[in-house]
Protein backbone atom coordinates (compact mmCIF):
# COMPACT_ATOMS: atom_id res chain seq x y z
CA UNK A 1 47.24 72.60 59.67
CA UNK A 2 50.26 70.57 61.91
CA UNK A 3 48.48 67.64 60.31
CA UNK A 4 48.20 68.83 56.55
CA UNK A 5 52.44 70.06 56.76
CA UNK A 6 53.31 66.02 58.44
CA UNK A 7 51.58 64.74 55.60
CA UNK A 8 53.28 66.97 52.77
CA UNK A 9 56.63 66.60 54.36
CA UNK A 10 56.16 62.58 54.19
CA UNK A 11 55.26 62.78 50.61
CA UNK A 12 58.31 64.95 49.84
CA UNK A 13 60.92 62.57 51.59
CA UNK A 14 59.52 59.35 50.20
CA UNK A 15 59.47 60.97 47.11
CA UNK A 16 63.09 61.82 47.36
CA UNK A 17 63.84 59.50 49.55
CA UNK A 18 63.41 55.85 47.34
CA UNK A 19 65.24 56.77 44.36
CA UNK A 20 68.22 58.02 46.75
CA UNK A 21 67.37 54.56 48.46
CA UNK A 22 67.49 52.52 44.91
CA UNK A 23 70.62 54.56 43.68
CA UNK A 24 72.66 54.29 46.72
CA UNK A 25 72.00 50.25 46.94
CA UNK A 26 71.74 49.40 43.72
CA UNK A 27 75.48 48.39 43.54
CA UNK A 28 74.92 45.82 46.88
CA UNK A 29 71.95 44.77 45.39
CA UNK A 30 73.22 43.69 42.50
CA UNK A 31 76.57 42.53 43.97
CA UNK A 32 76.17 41.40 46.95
CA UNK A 33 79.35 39.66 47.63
CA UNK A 34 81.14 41.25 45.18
CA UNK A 35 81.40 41.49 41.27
CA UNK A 36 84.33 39.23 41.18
CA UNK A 37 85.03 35.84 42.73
CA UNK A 38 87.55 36.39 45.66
CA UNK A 39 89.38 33.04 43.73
CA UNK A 40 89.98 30.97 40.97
CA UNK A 41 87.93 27.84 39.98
CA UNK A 42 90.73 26.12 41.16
CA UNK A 43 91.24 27.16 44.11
CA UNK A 44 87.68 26.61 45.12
CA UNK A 45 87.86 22.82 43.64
CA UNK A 46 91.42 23.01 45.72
CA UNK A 47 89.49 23.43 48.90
CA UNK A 48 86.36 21.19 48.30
CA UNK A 49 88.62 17.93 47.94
CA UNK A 50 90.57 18.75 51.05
CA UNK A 51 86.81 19.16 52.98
CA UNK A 52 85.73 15.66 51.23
CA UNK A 53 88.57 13.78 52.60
CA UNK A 54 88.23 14.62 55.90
CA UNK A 55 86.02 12.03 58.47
CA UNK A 56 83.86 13.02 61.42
CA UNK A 57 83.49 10.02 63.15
CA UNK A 58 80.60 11.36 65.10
CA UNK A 59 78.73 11.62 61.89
CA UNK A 60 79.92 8.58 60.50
CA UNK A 61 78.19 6.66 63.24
CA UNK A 62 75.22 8.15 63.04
CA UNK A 63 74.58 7.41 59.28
CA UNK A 64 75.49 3.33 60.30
CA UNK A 65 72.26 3.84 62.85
CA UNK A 66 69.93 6.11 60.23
CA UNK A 67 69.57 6.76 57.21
CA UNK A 68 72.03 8.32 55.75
CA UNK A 69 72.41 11.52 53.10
CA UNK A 70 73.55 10.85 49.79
CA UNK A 71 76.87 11.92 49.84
CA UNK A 72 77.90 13.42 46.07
CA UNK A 73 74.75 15.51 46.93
CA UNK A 74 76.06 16.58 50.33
CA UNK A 75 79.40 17.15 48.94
CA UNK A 76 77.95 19.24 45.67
CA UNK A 77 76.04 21.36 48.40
CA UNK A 78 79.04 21.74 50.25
CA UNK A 79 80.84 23.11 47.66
CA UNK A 80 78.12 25.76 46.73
CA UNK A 81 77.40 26.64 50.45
CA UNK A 82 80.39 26.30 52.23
CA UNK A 83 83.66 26.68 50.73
CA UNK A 84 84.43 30.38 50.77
CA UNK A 85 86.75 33.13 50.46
CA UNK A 86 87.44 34.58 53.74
CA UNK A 87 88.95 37.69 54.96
CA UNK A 88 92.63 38.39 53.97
CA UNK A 89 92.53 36.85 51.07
CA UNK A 90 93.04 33.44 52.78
CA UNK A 91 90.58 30.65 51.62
CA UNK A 92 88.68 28.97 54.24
CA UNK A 93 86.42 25.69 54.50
CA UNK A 94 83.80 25.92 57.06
CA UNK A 95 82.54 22.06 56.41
CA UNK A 96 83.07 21.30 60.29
CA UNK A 97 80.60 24.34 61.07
CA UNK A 98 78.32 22.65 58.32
CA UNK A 99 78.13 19.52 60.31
CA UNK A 100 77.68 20.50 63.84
CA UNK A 101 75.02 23.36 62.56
CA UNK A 102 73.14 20.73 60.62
CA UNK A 103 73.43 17.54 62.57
CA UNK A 104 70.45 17.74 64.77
CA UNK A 105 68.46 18.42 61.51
CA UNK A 106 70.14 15.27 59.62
């Protein structure tokens, strides 16, 4: 009988439980980060020149040794990946992370 009310009482809370589940995240889902960009285009293509200027030597002399990326396609990834909108309000580039995160792979 224990076993038979368990089983009833699962059915009734997944029954009521995924459409609370699909209601109350269907705004994240669909929005993860937002239904408005934290910036203008500008901004964003602001921020992306200032990363492409700067040099890391360290990676510099490792593409003389190896092979080395193409670097519009770096850059173009860079842009989509990591030049944000951080907290605040305050733009932020996070190219240098980039680099020492994907180094060992390069």
């Amino acid at each position: 009988m224990l076993r038979l009310l368990n089983r009833v009482q699962r059915k009734i809370a997944n029954f009521l439980l995924i459409p609370f589940n699909a209601w109350a995240y269907k705004y994240y889902y669909n929005y993860p980060f937002g239904n408005l960009p934290k910036a203008t285009g500008d901004e964003y293509y602001s921020l992306w020149n200032q990363a492409k200027k700067q040099t890391y030597e360290v990676i510099d002399q490792f593409e003389i040794s190896n092979d080395a990326i193409d670097s519009e396609w770096f850059h173009n990834i860079g842009l989509l990946t990591q030049i944000y909108s951080g907290q605040k309000g305050v733009l932020a580039i996070n190219m240098e992370e980039c680099f020492i995160q994907h180094f060992p792979i390069i």
